[in-house]
Protein backbone atom coordinates (compact mmCIF):
# COMPACT_ATOMS: atom_id res chain seq x y z
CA UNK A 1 -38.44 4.46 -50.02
CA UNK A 2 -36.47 7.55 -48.90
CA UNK A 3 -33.93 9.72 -50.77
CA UNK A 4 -34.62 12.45 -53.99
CA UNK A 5 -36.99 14.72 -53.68
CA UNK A 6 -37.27 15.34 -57.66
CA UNK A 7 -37.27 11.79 -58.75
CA UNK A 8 -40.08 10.57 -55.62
CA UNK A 9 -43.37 11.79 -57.70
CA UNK A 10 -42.56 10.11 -60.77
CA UNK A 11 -42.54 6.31 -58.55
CA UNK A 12 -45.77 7.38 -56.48
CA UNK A 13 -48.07 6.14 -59.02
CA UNK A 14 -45.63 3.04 -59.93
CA UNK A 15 -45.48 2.24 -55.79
CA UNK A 16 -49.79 2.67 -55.81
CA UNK A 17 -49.62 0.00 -59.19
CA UNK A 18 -47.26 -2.19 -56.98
CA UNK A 19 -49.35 -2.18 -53.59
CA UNK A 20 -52.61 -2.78 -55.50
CA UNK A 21 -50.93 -5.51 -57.67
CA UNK A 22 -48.70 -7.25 -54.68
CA UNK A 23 -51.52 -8.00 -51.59
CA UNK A 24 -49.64 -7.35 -48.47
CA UNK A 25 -47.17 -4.91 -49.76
CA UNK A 26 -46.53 -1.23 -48.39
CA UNK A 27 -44.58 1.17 -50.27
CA UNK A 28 -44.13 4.56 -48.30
CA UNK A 29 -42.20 7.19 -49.96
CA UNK A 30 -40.55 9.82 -48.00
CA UNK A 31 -38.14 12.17 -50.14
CA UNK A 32 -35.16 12.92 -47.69
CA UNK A 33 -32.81 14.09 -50.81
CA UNK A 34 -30.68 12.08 -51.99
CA UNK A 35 -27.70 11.78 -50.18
CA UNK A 36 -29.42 12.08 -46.79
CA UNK A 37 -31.48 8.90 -47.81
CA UNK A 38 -28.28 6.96 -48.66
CA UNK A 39 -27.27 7.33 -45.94
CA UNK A 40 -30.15 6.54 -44.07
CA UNK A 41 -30.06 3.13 -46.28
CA UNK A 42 -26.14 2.32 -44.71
CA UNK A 43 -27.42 3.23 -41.26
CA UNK A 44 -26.68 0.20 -39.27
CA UNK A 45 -30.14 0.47 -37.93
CA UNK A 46 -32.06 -0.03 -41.59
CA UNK A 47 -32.39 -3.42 -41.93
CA UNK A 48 -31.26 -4.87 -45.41
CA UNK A 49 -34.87 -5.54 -47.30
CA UNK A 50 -36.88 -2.78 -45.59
CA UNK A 51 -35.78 0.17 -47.53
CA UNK A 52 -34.60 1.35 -50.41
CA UNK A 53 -32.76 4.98 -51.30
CA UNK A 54 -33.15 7.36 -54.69
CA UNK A 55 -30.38 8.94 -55.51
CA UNK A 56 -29.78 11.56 -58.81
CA UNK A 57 -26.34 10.64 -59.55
CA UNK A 58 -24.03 8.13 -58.21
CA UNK A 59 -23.87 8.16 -53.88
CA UNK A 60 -21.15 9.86 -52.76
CA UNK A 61 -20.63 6.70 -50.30
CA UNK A 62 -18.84 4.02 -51.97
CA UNK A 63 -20.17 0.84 -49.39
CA UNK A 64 -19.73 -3.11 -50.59
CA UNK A 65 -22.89 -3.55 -49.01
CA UNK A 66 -24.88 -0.82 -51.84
CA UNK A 67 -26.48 -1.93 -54.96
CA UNK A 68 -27.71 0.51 -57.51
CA UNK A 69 -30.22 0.14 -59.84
CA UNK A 70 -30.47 2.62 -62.82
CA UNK A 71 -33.50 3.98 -63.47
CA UNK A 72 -34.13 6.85 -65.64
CA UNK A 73 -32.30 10.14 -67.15
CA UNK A 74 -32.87 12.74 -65.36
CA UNK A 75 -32.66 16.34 -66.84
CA UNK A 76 -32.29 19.73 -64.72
CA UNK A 77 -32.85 23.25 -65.75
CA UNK A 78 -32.50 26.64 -64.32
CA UNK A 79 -35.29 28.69 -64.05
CA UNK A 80 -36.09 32.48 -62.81
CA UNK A 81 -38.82 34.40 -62.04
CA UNK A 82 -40.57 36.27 -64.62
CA UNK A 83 -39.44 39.70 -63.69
CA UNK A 84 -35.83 38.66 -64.48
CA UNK A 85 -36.95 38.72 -68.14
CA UNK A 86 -33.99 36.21 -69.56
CA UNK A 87 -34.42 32.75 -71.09
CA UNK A 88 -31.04 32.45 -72.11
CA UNK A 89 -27.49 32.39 -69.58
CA UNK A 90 -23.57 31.48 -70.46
CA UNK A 91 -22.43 29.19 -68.43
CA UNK A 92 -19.90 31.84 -68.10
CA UNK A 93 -22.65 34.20 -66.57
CA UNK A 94 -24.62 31.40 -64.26
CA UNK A 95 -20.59 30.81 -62.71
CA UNK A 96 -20.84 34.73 -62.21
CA UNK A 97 -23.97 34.71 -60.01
CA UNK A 98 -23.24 32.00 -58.27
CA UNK A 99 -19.99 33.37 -57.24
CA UNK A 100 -21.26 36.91 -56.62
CA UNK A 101 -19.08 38.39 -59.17
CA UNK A 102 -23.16 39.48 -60.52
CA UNK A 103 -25.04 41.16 -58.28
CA UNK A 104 -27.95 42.37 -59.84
CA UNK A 105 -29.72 41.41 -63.24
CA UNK A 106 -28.64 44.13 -65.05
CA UNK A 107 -24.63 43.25 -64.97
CA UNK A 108 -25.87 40.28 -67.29
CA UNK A 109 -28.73 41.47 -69.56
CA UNK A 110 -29.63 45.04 -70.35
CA UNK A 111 -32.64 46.23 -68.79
CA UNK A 112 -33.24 47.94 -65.22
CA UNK A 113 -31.59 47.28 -62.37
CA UNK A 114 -33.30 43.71 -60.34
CA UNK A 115 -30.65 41.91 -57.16
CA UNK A 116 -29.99 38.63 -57.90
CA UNK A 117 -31.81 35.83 -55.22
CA UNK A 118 -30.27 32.56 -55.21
CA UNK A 119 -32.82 29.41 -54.05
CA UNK A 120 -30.49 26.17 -53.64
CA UNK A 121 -30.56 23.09 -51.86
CA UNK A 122 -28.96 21.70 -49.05
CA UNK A 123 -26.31 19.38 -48.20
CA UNK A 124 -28.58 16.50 -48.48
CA UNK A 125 -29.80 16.95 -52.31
CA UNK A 126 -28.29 15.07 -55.11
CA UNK A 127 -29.25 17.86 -57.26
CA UNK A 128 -27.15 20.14 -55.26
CA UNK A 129 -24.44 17.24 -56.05
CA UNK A 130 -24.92 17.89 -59.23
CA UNK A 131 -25.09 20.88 -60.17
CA UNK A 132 -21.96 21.36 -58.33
CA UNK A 133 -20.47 18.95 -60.43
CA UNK A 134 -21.62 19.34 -63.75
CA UNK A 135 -22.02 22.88 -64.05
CA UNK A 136 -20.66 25.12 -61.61
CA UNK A 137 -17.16 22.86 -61.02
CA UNK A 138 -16.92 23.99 -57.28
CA UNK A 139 -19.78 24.42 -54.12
CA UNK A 140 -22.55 26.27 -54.75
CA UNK A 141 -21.67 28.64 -51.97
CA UNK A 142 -22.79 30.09 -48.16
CA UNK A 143 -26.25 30.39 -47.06
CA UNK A 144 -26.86 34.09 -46.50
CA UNK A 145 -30.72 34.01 -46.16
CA UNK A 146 -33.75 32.42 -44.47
CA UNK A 147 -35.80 34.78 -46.47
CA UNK A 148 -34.23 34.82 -49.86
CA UNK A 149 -35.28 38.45 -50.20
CA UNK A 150 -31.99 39.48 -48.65
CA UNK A 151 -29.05 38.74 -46.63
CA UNK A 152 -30.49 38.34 -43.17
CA UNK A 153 -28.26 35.98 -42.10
CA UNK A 154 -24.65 37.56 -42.81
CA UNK A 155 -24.07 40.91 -42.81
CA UNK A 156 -22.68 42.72 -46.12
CA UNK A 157 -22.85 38.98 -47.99
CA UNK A 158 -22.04 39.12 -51.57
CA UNK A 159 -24.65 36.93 -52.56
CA UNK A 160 -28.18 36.52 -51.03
CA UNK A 161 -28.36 33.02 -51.38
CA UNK A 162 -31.45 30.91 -49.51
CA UNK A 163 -31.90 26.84 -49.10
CA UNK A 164 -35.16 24.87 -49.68
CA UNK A 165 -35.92 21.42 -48.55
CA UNK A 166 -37.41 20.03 -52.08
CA UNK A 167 -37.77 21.13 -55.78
CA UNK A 168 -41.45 21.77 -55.08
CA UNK A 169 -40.00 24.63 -52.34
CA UNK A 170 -37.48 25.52 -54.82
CA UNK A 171 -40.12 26.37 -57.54
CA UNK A 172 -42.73 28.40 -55.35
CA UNK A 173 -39.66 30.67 -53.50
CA UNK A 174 -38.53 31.71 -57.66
CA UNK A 175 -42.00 32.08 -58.72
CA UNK A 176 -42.59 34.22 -55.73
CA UNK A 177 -39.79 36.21 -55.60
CA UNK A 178 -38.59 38.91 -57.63
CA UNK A 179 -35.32 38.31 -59.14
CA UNK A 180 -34.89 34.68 -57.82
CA UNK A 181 -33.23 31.77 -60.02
CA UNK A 182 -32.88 28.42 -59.25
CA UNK A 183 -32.93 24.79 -60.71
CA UNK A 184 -35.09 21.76 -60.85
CA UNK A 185 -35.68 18.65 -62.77
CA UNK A 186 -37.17 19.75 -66.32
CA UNK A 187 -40.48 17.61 -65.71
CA UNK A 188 -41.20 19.83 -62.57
CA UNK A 189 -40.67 22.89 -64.25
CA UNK A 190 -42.94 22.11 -66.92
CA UNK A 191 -45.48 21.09 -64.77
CA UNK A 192 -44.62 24.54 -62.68
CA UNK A 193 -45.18 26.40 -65.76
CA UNK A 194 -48.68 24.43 -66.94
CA UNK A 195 -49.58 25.43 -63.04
CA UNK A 196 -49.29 29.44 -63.90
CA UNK A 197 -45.97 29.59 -61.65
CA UNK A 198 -44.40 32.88 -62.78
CA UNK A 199 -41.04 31.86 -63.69
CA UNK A 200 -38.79 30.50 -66.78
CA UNK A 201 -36.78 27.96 -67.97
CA UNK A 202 -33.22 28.91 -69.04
CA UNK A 203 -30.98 27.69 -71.91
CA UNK A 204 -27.55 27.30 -71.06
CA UNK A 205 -24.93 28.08 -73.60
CA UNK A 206 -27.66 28.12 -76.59
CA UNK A 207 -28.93 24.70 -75.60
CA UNK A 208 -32.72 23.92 -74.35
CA UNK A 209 -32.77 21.74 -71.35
CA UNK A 210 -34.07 18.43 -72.68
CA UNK A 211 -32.52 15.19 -73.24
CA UNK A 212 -32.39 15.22 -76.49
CA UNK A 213 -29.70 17.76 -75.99
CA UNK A 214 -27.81 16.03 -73.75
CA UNK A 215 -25.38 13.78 -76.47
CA UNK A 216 -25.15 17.89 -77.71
CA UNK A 217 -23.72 19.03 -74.66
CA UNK A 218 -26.27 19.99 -72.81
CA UNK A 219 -24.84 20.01 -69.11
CA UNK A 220 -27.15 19.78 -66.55
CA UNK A 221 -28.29 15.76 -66.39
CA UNK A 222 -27.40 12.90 -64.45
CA UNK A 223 -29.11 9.15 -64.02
CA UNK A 224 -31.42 8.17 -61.23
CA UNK A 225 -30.21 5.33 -59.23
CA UNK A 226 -32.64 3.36 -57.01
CA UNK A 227 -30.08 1.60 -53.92
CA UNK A 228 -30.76 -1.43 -51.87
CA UNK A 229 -28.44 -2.68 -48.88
CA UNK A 230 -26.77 -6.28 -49.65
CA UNK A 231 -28.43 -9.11 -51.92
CA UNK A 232 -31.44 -6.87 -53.80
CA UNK A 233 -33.21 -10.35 -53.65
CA UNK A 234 -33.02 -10.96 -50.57
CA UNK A 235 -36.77 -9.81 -49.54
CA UNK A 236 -39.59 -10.86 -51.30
CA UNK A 237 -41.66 -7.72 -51.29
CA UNK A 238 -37.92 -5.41 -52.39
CA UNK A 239 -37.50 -8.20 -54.81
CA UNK A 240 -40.99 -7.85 -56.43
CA UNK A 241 -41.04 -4.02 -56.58
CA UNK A 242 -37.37 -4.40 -58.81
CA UNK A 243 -38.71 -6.67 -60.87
CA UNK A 244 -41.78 -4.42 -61.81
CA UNK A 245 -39.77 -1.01 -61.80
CA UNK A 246 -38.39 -3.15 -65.04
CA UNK A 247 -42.12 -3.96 -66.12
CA UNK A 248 -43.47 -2.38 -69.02
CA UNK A 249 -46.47 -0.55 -67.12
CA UNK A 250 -42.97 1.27 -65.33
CA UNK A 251 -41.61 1.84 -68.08
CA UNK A 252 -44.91 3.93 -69.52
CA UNK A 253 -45.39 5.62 -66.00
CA UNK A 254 -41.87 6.95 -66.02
CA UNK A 255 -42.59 8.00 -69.83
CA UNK A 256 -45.66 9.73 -68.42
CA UNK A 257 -43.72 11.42 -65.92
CA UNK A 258 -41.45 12.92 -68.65
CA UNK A 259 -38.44 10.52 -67.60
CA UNK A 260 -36.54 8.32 -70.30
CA UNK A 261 -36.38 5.45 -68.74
CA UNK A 262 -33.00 3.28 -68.45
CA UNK A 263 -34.01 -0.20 -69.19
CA UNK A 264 -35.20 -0.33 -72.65
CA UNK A 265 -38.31 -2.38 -74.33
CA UNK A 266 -35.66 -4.83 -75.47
CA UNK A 267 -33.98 -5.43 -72.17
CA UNK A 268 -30.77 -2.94 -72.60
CA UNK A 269 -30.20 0.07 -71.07
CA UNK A 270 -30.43 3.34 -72.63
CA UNK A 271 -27.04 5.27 -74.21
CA UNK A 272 -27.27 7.47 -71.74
CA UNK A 273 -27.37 5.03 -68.91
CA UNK A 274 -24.10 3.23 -69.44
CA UNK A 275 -22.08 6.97 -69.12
């Protein structure tokens, strides 16, 4: 299994359940991102039944030969580190910094002057995708930093703007460094948070990350999508892991992940999941 990085700890127990349930099967899980692992799925050198690809949102590649399973919702937030001292942006204002039209903390909420560190994710992420999508409307701009302390990569940037390789990255560079914002799925944030990470989650607009805001407005979301390459049947031990991720003990192991699972108790799929 290869793709998200966000979504890959919520199916490491399930995968564990599976192997110890299914003698013979191996599940490894490495998280890629998501579009990276889609496209390690249509590589003509995956064979069709030997891996599958998690992707948050739909994969950019549109391919006959993809099949996509819906999962769960997923919900993002924005968080900063604790120096910033907000819990509360526009979108209006989160546009602002990531354009560099705000440099420092204090051109969007009074209080002494803090620069603005930006931690994104690369190319490969479907959260990236996402957010790029849902809330910014356009890329989320150059990378300027290896550091994320400053510019140390262009000269006289108007953002400082780093890259990490997975939302667990993400959350340690913003808890570490002052001034830092960034976003990850809710569930890691709260577990961030439970952890003693230094950092905050951030309403947008008024509304609480969560998705029971989503049918509100709430932005940030999208649906996890698990891909196969051709028939999804057509390997026994692919097959069988399907069929459970629409099991009941799934079902509770997503819940316990903080995930709202897609397929329902009574067979449908969630509201949400037929966007």
């Amino acid at each position: 299994m290869v793709g998200s990085s966000a979504f890959a700890p919520a199916v490491e127990n399930i995968a564990d359940e599976y192997e110890r349930l299914c003698a013979g099967a191996t599940v490894t899980i490495t998280p890629t991102g998501s579009n990276a692992g889609v496209l390690e799925l249509l590589n003509e050198r995956t064979e069709a039944g030997t891996t599958v690809a998690l992707s948050d949102g739909l994969a950019r590649q549109d391919a006959d030969d993809l099949h996509a399973t819906p999962l769960a919702v997923i919900v993002y937030t924005m968080v900063v580190n604790e120096s910033v001292g907000v819990d509360e942006l526009s979108l209006e204002q989160l546009r602002g910094i990531y354009s560099g039209r705000y440099r420092d903390w204090s051109e969007v909420r009074p209080g002494p002057s803090l620069p603005i560190r930006i931690v994104g994710r690369g190319g490969e992420s479907g959260s990236r995708t996402t957010f790029e999508q849902k809330v910014l409307g356009r890329p989320e701009g150059a990378l300027t930093s290896d550091t994320c302390d400053g510019a140390d990569r262009v000269d006289d940037a108007d953002i400082v703007r780093c890259e990490r390789g997975s939302e667990r990255q993400v959350l340690e560079e913003v808890s570490s460094t002052r001034g830092a914002i960034g976003y990850v799925d809710v569930p890691s944030a709260g577990a961030a948070r439970a952890d003693g990470r230094e950092l905050s989650v951030v309403e947008l607009d008024g509304t609480y990350p969560d998705v029971g805001t989503v049918q509100d407005g709430y932005p940030f979301w999208t649906i996890e999508y698990l891909y196969t390459k051709g028939d999804p049947d057509s390997a026994p031990v692919q097959s069988g892991f399907l069929e459970y991720l629409r099991s009941g003990t799934a079902r509770d192991e997503l819940h316990s992940a903080r995930y709202v699972p897609c397929l329902r108790k009574d067979g449908r799929l969630h509201a949400l999941c037929r966007w």
